[in-house]
Protein backbone atom coordinates (compact mmCIF):
# COMPACT_ATOMS: atom_id res chain seq x y z
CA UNK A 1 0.00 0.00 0.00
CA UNK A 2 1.31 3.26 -0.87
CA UNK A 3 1.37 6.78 1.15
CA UNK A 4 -2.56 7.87 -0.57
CA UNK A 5 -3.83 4.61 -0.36
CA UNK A 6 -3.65 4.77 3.15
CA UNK A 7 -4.56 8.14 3.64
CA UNK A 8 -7.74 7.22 1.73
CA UNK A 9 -8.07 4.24 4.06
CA UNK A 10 -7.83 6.29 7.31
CA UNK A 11 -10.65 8.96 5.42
CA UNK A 12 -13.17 6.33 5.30
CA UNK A 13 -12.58 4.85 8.41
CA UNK A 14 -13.44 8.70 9.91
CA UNK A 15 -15.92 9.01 8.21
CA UNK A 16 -17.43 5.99 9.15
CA UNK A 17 -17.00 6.70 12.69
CA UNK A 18 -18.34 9.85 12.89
CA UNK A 19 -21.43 8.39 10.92
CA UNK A 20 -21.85 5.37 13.53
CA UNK A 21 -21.57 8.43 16.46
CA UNK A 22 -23.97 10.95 14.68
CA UNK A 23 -26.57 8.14 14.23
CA UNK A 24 -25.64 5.62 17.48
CA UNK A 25 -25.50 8.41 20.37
CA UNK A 26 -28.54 10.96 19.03
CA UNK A 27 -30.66 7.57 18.39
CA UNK A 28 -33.95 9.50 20.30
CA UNK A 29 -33.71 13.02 18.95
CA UNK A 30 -35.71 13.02 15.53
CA UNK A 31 -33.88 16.31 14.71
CA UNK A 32 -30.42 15.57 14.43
CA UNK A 33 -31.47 12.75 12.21
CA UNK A 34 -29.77 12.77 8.47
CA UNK A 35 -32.22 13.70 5.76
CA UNK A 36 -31.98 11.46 2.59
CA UNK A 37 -30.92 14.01 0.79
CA UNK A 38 -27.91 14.66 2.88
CA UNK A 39 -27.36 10.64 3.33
CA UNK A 40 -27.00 10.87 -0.26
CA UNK A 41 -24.19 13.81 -0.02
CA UNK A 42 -22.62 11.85 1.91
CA UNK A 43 -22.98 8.29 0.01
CA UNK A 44 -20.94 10.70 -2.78
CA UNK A 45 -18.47 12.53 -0.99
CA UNK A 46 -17.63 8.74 0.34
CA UNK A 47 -17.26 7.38 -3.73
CA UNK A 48 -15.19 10.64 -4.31
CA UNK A 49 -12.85 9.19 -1.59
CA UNK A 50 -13.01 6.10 -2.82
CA UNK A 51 -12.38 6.42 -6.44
CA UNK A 52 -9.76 9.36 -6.12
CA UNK A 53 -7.34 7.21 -8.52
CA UNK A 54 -9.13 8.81 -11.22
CA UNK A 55 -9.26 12.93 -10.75
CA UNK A 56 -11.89 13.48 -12.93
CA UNK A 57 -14.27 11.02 -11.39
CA UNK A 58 -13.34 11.26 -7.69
CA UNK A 59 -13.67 14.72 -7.66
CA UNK A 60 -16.78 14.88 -9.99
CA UNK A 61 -18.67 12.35 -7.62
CA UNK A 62 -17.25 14.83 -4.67
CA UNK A 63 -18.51 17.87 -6.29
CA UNK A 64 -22.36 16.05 -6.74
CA UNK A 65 -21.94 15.37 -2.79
CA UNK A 66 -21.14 18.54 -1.76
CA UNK A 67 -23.69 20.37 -4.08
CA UNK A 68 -26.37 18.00 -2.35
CA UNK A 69 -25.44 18.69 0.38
CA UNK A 70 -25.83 22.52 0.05
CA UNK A 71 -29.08 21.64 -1.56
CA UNK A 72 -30.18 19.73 1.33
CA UNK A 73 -29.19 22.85 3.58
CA UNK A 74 -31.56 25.29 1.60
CA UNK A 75 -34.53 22.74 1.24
CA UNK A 76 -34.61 22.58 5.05
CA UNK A 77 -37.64 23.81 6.72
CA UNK A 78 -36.83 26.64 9.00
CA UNK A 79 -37.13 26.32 12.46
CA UNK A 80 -39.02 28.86 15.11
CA UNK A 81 -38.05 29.08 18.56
């Protein structure tokens, strides 16, 4: 395994962490749920990571995640407190 290899290895592994925290410890609170819209950001920010050999695709599929994801944060309903 080479020096990005394992950088992209230790991403993922993050990632998937943070996922497993974000959805294990806030299991009761229907807010902080993800929306599928923003699982879906995520799902292609993950396949950027994944298939960064190629430039072109791994940042293509990163660029759909993140513009999802900024999608997702406009389509939100706003909240009143």
């Amino acid at each position: 395994m080479n020096i990005s290899q394992i950088f992209i290895l230790v991403s993922i592994v993050v990632l998937a962490v943070i996922a497993l925290l974000v959805f294990f410890i806030r299991k009761n609170e229907r807010q902080n749920r993800l929306s599928p819209l923003a699982s879906l950001a995520f799902a292609f920010v993950l396949a950027g990571i994944f298939f960064g050999e190629n430039r072109f695709i791994g940042y293509g599929l990163m660029g759909v995640g993140v513009l999802l994801a900024v999608a997702d944060m406009f389509n939100r309903p706003k909240r009143t407190n």
